[in-house]
PDB file of N, CA and C in Angstrom:
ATOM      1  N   UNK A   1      46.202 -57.770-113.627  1.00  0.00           N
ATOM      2  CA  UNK A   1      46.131 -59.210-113.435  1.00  0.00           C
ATOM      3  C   UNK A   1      46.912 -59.574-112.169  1.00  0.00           C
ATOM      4  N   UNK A   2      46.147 -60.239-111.350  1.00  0.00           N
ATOM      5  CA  UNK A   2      47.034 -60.569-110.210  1.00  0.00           C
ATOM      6  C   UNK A   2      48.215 -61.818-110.144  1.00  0.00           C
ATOM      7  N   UNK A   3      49.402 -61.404-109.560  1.00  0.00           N
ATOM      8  CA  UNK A   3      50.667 -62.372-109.142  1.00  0.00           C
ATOM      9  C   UNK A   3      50.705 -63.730-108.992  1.00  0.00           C
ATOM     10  N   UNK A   4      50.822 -64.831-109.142  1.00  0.00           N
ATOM     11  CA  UNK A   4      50.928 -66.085-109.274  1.00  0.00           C
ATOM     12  C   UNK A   4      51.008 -66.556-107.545  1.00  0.00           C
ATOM     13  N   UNK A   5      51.960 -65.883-107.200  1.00  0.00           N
ATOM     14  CA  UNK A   5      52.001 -65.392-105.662  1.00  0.00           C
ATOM     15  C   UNK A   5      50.262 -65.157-105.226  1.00  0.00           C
ATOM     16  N   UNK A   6      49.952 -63.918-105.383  1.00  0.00           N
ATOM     17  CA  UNK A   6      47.924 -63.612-105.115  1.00  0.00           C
ATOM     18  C   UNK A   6      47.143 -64.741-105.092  1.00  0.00           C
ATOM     19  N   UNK A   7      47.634 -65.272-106.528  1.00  0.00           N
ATOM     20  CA  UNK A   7      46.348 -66.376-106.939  1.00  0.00           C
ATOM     21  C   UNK A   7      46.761 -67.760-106.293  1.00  0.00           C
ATOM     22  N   UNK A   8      47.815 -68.164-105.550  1.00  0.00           N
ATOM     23  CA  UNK A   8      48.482 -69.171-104.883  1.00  0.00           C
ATOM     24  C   UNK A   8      47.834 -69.229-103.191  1.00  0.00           C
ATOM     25  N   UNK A   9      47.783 -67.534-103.101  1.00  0.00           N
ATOM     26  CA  UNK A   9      47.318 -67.072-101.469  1.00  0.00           C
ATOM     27  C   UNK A   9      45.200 -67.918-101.201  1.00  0.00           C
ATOM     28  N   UNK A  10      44.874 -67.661-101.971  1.00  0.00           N
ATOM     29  CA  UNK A  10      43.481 -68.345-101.954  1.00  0.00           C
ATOM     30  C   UNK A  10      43.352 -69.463-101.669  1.00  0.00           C
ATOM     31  N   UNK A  11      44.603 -70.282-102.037  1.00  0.00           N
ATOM     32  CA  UNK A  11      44.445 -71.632-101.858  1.00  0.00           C
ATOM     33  C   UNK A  11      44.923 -72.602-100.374  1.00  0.00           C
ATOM     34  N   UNK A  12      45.861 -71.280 -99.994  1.00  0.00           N
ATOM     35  CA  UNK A  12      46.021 -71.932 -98.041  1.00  0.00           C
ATOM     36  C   UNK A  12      44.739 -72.452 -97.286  1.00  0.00           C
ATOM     37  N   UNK A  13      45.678 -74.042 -96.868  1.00  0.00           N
ATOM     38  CA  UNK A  13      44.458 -74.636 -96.310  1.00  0.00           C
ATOM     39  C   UNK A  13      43.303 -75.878 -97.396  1.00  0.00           C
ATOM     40  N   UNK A  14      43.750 -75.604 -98.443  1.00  0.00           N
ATOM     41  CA  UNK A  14      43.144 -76.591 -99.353  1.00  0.00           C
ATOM     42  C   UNK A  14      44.129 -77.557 -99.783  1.00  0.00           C
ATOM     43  N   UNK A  15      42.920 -78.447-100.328  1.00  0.00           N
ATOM     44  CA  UNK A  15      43.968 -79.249-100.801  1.00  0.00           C
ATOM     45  C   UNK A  15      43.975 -78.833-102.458  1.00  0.00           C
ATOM     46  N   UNK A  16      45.017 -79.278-102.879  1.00  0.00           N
ATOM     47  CA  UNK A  16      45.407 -78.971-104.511  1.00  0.00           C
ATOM     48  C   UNK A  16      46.336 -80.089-104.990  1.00  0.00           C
ATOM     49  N   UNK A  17      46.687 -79.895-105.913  1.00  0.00           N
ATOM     50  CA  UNK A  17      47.277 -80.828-106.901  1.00  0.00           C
ATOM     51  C   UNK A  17      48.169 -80.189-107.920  1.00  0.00           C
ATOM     52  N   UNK A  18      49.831 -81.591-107.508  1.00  0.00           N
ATOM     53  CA  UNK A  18      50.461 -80.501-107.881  1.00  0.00           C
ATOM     54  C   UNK A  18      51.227 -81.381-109.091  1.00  0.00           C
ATOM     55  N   UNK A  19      51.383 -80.868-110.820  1.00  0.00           N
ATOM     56  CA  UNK A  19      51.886 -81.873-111.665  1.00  0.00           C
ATOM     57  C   UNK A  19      53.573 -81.592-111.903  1.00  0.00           C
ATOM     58  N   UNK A  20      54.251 -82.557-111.555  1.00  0.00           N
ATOM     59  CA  UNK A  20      55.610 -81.996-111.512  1.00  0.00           C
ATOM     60  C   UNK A  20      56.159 -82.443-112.800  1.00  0.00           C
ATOM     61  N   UNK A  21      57.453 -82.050-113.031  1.00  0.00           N
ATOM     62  CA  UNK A  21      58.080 -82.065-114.361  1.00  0.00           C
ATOM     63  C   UNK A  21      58.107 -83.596-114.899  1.00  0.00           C
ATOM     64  N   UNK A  22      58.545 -84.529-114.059  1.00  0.00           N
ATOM     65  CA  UNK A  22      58.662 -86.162-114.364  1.00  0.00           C
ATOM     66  C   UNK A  22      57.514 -86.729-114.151  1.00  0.00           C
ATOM     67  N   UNK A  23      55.783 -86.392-114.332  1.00  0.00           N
ATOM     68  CA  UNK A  23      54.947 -86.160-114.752  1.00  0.00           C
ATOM     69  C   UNK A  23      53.890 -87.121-113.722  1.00  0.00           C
ATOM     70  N   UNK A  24      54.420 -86.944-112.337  1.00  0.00           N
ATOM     71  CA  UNK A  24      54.315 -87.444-111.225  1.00  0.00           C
ATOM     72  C   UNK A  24      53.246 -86.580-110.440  1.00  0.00           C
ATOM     73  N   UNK A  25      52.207 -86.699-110.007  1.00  0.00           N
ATOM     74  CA  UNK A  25      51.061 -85.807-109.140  1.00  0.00           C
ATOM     75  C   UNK A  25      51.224 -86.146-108.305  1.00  0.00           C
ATOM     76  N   UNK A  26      51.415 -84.933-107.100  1.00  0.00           N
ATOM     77  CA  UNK A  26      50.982 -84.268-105.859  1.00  0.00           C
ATOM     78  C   UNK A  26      49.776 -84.044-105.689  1.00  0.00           C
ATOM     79  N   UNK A  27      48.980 -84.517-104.335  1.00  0.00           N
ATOM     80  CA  UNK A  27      47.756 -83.876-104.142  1.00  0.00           C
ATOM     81  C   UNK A  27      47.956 -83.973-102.394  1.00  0.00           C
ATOM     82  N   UNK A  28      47.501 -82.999-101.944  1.00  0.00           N
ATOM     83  CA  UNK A  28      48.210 -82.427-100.564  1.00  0.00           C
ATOM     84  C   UNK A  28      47.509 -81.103-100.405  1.00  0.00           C
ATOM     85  N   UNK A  29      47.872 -80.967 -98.828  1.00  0.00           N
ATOM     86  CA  UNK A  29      47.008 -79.641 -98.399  1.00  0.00           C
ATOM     87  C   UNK A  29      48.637 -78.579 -98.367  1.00  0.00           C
ATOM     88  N   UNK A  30      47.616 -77.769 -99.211  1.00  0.00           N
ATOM     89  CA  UNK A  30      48.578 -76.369 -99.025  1.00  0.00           C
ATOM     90  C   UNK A  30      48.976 -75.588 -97.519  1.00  0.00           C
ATOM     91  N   UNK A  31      50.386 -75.745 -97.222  1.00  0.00           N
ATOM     92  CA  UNK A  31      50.415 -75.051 -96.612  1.00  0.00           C
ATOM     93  C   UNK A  31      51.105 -73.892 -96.256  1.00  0.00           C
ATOM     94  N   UNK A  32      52.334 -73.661 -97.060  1.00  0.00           N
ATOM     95  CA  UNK A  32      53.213 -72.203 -97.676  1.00  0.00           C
ATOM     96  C   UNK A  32      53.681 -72.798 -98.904  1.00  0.00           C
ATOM     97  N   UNK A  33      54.076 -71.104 -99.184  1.00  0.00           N
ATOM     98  CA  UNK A  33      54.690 -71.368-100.553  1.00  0.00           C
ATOM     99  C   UNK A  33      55.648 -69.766-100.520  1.00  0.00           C
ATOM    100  N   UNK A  34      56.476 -70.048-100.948  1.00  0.00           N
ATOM    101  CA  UNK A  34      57.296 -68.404-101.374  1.00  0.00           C
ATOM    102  C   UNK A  34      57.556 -67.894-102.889  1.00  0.00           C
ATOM    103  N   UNK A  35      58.440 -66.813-102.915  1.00  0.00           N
ATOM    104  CA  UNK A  35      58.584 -66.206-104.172  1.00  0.00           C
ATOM    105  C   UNK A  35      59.201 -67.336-105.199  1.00  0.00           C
ATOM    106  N   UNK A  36      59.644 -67.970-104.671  1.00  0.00           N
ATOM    107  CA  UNK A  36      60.288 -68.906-105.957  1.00  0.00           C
ATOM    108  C   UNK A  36      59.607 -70.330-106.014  1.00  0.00           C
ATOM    109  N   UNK A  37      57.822 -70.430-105.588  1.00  0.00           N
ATOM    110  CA  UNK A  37      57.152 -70.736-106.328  1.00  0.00           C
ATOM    111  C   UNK A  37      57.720 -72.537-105.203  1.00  0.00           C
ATOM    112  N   UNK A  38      58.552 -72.405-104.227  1.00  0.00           N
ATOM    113  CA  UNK A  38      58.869 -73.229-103.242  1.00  0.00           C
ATOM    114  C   UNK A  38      56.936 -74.031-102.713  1.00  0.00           C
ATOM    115  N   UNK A  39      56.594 -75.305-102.952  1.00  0.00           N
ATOM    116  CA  UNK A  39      55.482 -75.617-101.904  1.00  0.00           C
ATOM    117  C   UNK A  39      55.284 -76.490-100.961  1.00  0.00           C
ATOM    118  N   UNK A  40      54.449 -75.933 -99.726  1.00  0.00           N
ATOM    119  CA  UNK A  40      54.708 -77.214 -98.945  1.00  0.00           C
ATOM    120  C   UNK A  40      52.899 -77.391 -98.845  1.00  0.00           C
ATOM    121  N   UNK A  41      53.414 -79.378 -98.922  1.00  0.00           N
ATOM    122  CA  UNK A  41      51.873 -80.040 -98.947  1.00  0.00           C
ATOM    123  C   UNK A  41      52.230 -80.572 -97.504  1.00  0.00           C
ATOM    124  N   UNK A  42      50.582 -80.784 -96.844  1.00  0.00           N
ATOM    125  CA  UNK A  42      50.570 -81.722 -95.940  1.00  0.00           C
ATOM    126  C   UNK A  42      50.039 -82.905 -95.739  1.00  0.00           C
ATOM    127  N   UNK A  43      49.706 -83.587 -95.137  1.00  0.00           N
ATOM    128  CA  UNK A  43      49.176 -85.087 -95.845  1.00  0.00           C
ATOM    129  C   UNK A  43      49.124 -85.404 -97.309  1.00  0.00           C
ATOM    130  N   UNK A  44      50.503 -85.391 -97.663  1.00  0.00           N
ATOM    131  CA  UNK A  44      50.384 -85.455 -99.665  1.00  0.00           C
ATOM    132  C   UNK A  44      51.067 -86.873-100.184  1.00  0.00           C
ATOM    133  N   UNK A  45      50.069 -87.035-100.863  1.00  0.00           N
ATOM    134  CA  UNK A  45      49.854 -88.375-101.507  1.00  0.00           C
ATOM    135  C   UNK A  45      50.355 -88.181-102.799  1.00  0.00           C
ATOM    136  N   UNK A  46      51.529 -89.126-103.311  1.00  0.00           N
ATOM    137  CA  UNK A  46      51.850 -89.164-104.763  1.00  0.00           C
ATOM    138  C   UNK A  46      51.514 -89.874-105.740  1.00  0.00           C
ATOM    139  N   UNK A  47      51.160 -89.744-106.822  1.00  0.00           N
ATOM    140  CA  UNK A  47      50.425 -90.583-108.095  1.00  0.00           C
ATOM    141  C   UNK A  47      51.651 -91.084-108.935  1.00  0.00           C
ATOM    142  N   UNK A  48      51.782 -92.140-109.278  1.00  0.00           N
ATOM    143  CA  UNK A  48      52.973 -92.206-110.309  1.00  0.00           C
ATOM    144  C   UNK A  48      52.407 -93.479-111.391  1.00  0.00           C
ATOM    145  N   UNK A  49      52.756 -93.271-112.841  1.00  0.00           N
ATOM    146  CA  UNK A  49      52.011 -94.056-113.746  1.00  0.00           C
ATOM    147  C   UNK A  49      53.540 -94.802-113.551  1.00  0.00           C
ATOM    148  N   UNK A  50      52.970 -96.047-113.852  1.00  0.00           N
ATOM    149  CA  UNK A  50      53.620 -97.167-114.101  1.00  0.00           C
ATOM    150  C   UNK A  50      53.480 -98.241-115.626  1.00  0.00           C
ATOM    151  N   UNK A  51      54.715 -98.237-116.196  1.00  0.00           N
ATOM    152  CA  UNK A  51      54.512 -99.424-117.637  1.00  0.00           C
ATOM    153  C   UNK A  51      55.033-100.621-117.269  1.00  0.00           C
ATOM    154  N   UNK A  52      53.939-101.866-117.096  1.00  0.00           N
ATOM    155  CA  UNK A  52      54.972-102.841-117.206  1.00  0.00           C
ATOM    156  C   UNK A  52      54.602-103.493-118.180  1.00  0.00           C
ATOM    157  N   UNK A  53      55.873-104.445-118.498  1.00  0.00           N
ATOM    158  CA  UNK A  53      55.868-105.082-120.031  1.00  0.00           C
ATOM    159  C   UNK A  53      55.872-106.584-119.643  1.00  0.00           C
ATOM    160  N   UNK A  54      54.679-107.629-119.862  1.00  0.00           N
ATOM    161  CA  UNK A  54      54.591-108.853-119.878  1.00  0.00           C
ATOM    162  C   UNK A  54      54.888-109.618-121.347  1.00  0.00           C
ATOM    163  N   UNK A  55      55.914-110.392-121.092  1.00  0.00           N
ATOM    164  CA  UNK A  55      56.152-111.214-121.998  1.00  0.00           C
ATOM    165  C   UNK A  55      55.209-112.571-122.494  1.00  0.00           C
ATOM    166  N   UNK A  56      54.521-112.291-123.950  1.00  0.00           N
ATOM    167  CA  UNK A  56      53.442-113.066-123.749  1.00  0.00           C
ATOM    168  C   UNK A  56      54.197-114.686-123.975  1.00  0.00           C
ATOM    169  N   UNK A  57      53.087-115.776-124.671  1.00  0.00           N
ATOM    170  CA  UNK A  57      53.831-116.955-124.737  1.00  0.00           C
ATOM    171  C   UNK A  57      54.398-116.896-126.308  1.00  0.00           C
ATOM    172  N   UNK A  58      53.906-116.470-127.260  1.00  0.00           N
ATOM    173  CA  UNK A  58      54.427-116.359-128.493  1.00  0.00           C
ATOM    174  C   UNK A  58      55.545-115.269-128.732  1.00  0.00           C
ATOM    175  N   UNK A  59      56.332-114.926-127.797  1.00  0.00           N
ATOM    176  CA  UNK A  59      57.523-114.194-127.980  1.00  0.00           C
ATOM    177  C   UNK A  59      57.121-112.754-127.930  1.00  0.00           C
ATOM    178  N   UNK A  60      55.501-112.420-127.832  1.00  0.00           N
ATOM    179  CA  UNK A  60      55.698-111.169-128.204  1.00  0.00           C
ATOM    180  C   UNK A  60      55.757-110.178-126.445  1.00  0.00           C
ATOM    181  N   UNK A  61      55.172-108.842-126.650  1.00  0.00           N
ATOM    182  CA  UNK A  61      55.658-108.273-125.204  1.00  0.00           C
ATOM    183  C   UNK A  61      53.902-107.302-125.411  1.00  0.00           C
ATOM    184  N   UNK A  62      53.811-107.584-124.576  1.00  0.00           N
ATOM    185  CA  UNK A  62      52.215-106.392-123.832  1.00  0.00           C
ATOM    186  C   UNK A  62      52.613-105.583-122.445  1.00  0.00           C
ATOM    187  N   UNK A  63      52.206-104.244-122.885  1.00  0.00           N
ATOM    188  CA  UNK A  63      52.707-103.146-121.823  1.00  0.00           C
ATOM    189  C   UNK A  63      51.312-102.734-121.133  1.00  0.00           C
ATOM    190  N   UNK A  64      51.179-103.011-120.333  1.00  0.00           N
ATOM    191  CA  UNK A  64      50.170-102.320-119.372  1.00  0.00           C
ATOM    192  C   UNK A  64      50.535-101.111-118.210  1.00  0.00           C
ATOM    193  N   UNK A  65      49.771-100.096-118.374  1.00  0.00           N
ATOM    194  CA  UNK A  65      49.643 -98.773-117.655  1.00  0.00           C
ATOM    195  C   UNK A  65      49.410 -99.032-115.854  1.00  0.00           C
ATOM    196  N   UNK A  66      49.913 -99.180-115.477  1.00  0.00           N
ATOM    197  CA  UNK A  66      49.120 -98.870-114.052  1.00  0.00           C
ATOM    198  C   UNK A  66      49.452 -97.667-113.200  1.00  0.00           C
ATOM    199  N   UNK A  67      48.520 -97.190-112.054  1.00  0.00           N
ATOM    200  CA  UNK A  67      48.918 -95.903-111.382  1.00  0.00           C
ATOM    201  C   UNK A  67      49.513 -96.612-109.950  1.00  0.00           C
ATOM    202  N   UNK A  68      50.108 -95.874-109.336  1.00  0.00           N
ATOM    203  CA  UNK A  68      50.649 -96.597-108.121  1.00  0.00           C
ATOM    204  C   UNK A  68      50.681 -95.094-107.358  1.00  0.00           C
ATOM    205  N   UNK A  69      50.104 -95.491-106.000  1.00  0.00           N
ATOM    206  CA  UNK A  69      49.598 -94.187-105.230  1.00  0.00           C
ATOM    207  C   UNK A  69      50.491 -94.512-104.188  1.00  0.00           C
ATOM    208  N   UNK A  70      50.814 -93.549-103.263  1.00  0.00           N
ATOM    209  CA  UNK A  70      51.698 -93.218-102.333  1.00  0.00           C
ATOM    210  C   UNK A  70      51.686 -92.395-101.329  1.00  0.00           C
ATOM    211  N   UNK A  71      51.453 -92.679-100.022  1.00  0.00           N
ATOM    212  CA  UNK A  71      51.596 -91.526 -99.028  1.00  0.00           C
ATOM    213  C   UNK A  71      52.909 -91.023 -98.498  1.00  0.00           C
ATOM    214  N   UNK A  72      52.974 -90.094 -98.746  1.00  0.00           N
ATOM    215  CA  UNK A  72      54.335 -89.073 -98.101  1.00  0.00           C
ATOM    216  C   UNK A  72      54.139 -88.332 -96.911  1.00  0.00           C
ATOM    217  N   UNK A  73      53.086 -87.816 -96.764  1.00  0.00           N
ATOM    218  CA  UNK A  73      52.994 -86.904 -95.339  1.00  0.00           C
ATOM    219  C   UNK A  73      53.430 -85.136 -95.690  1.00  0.00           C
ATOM    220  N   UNK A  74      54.059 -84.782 -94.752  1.00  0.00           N
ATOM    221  CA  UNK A  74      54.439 -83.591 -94.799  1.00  0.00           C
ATOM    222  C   UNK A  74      55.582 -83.679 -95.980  1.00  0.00           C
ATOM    223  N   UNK A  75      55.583 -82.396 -97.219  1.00  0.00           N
ATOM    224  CA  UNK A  75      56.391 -82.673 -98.200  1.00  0.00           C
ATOM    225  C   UNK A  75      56.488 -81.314 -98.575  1.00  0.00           C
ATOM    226  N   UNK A  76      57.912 -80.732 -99.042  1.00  0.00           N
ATOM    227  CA  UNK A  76      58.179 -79.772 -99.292  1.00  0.00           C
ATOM    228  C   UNK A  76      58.866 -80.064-101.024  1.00  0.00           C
ATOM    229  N   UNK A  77      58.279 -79.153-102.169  1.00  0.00           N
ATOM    230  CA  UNK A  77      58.436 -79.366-103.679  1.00  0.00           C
ATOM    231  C   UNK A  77      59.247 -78.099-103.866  1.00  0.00           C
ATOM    232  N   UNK A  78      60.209 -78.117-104.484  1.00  0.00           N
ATOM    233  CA  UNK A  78      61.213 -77.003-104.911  1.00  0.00           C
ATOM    234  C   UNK A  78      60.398 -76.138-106.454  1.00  0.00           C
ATOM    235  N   UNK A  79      60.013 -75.296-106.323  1.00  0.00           N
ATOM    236  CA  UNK A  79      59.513 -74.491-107.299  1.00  0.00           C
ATOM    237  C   UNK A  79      60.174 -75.077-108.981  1.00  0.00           C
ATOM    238  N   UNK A  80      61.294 -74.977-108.868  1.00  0.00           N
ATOM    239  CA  UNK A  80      61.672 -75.732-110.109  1.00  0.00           C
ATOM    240  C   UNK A  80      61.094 -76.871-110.646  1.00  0.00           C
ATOM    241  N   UNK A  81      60.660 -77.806-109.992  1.00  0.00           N
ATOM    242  CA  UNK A  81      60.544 -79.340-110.144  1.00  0.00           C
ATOM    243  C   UNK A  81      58.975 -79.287-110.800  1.00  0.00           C
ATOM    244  N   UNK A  82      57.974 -78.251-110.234  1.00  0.00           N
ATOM    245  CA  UNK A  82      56.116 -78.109-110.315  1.00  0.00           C
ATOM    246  C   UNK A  82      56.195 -77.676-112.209  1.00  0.00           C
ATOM    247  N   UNK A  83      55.476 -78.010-113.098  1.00  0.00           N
ATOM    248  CA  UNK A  83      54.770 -77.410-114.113  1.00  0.00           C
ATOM    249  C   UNK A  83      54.587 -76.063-114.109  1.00  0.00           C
ATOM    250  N   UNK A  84      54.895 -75.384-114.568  1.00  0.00           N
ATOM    251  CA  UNK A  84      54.331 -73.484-113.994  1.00  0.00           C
ATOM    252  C   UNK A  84      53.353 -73.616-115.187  1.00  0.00           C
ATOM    253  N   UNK A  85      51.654 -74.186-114.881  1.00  0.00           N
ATOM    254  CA  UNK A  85      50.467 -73.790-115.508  1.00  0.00           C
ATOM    255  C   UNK A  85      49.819 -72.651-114.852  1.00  0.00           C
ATOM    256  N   UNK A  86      49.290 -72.309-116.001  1.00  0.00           N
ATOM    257  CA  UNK A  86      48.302 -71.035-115.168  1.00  0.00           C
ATOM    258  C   UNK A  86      46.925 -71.188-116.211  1.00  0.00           C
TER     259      UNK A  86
END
């Protein structure tokens, strides 16, 4: 079975998507990565869910979901911080 490392090498030059621990998405072009699973995106855009809570008029509270998108640019993710899915 090939190395996480191997199966990481296919993907230079693409873009991918990356789910980090505080459950925040990366999507960015690959452009290194090392043994400790270190990545760098380029033009990478971040996804982050958002709850906000509106107070209705009868006292009560309604939470609505929203996503809130983000450009970062060149971005380097510490191997620790990514999901290790396979």
């Amino acid at each position: 079975m090939p190395s996480k490392n191997a199966r990481l090498q296919q993907w230079i030059n693409y873009r991918i998507r990356v789910c980090l621990q505080d459950s925040r998405m990366l999507v960015g072009s690959l452009l290194a990565f090392d043994r400790h699973m270190n990545i760098v995106l380029a033009d990478a855009e971040e996804f982050r869910k958002l709850k906000i809570r509106h107070k209705l008029a009868d006292g009560k509270h309604q939470t609505e979901e929203k996503e809130v998108k983000r450009s970062v640019g060149l971005m380097m993710i510490r191997g620790e911080r990514s999901r290790q899915e396979t």
